[in-house]
Protein backbone atom coordinates (compact mmCIF):
# COMPACT_ATOMS: atom_id res chain seq x y z
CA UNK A 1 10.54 9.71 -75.18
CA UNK A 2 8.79 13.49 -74.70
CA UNK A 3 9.50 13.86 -78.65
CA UNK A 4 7.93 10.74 -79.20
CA UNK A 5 4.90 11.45 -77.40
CA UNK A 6 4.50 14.90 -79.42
CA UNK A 7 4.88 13.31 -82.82
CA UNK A 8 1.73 11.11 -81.71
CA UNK A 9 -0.05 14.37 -80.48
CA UNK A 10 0.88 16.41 -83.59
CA UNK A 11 -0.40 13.29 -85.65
CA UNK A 12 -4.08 12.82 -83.66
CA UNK A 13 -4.41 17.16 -83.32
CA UNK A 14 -3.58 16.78 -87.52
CA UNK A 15 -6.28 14.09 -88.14
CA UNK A 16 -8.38 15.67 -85.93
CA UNK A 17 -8.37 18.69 -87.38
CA UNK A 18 -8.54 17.50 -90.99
CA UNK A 19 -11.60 15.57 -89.87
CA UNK A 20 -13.09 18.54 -88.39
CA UNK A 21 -12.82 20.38 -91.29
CA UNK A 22 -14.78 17.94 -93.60
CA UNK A 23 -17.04 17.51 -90.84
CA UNK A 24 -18.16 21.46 -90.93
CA UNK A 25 -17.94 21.21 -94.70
CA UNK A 26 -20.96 18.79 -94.86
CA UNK A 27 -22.53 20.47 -92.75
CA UNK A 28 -22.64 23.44 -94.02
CA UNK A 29 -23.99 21.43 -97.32
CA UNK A 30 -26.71 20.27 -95.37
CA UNK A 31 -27.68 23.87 -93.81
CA UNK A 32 -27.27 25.13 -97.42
CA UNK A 33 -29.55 22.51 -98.93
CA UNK A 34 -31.90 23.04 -95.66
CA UNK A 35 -32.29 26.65 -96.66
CA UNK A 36 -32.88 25.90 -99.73
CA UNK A 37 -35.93 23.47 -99.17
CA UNK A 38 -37.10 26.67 -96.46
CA UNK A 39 -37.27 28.79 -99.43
CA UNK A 40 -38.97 26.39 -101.69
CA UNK A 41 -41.71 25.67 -98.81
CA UNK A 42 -41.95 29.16 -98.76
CA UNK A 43 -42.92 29.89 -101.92
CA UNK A 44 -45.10 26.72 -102.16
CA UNK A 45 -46.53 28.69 -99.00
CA UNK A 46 -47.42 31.70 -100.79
CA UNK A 47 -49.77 29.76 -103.54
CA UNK A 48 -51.72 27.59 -101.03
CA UNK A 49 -55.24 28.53 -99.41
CA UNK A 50 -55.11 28.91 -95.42
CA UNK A 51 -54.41 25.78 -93.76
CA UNK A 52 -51.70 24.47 -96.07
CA UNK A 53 -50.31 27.67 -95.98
CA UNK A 54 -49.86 27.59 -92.43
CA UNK A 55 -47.83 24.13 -92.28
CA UNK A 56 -45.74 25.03 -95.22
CA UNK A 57 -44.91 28.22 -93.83
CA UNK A 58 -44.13 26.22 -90.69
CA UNK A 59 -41.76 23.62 -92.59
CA UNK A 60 -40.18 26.91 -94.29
CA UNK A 61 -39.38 28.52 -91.23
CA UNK A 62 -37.83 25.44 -89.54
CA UNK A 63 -35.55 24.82 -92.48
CA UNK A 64 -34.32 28.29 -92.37
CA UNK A 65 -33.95 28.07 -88.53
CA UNK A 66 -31.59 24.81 -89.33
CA UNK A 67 -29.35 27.08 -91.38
CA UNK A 68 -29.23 29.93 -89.13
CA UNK A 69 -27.92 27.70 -86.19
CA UNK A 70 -25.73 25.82 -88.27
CA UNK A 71 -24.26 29.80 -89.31
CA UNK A 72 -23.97 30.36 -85.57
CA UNK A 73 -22.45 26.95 -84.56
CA UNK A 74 -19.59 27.54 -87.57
CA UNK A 75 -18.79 30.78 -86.01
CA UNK A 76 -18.19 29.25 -82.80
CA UNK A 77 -16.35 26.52 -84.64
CA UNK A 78 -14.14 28.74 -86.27
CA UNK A 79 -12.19 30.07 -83.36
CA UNK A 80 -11.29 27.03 -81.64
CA UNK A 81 -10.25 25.03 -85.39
CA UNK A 82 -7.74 28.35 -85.71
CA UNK A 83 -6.51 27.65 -82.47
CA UNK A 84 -5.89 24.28 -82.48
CA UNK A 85 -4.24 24.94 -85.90
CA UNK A 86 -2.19 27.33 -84.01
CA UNK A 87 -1.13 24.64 -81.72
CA UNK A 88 -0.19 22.46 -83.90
CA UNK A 89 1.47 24.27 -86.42
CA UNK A 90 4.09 26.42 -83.76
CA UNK A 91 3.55 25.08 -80.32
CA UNK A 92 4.14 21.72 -81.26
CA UNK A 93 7.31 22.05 -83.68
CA UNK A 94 8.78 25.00 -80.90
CA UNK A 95 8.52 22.02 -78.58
CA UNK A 96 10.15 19.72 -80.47
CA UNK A 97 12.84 22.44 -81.08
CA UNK A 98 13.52 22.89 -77.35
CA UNK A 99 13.67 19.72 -76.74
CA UNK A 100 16.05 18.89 -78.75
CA UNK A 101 18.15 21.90 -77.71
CA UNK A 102 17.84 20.19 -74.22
CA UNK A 103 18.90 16.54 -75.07
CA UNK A 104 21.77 17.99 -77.12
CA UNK A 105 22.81 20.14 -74.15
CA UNK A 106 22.62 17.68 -71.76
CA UNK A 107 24.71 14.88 -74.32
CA UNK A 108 27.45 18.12 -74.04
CA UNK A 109 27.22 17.93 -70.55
CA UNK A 110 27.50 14.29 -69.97
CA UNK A 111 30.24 14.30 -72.76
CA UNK A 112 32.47 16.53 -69.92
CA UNK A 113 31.91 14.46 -67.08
């Protein structure tokens, strides 16, 4: 029953982390492409009189801002995807390993009695 209920926690940590993982792949797409359209406002910026300057240099900054949190939230990502990796690929099978040696141990047992 215990194994049972890790094969169905190994399964949903798997997905889960395999859905992570595209998940902080697109976005770092979109933070890529974000910086990109801050550096394109930017040097729209640069040609255009006062005012227009102003709001482009705005929408640059913004777009840049969007990639440097998306940098910072990956970084704080990264530790806890490495750790639930870690969980799942040697907690989870050194569980299933002991319990095992347990349900064999106690079949000896019983087998004496």
């Amino acid at each position: 029953k215990k194994l049972e209920e890790f094969e169905r926690n190994s399964k949903f940590y798997k997905d889960m982390i395999v859905r992570a993982h595209f998940l902080l792949m697109d976005f770092n797409a979109a933070a890529v492409v974000n910086k990109g359209m801050g550096d394109l406002f930017a040097q729209i910026a640069c040609r255009e009189k006062c005012a227009a300057n102003e709001a482009f240099t705005q929408f640059a900054d913004t777009h840049r801002n969007y990639h440097r949190a998306a940098v910072e939230f990956q970084k704080k990502a990264a530790p806890i995807m490495n750790k639930l990796g870690t969980y799942l690929n040697k907690a989870v099978p050194d569980m299933k390993l002991t319990i095992k040696k347990y349900a064999d141990a106690k079949f000896e047992y019983l087998a004496y009695c």
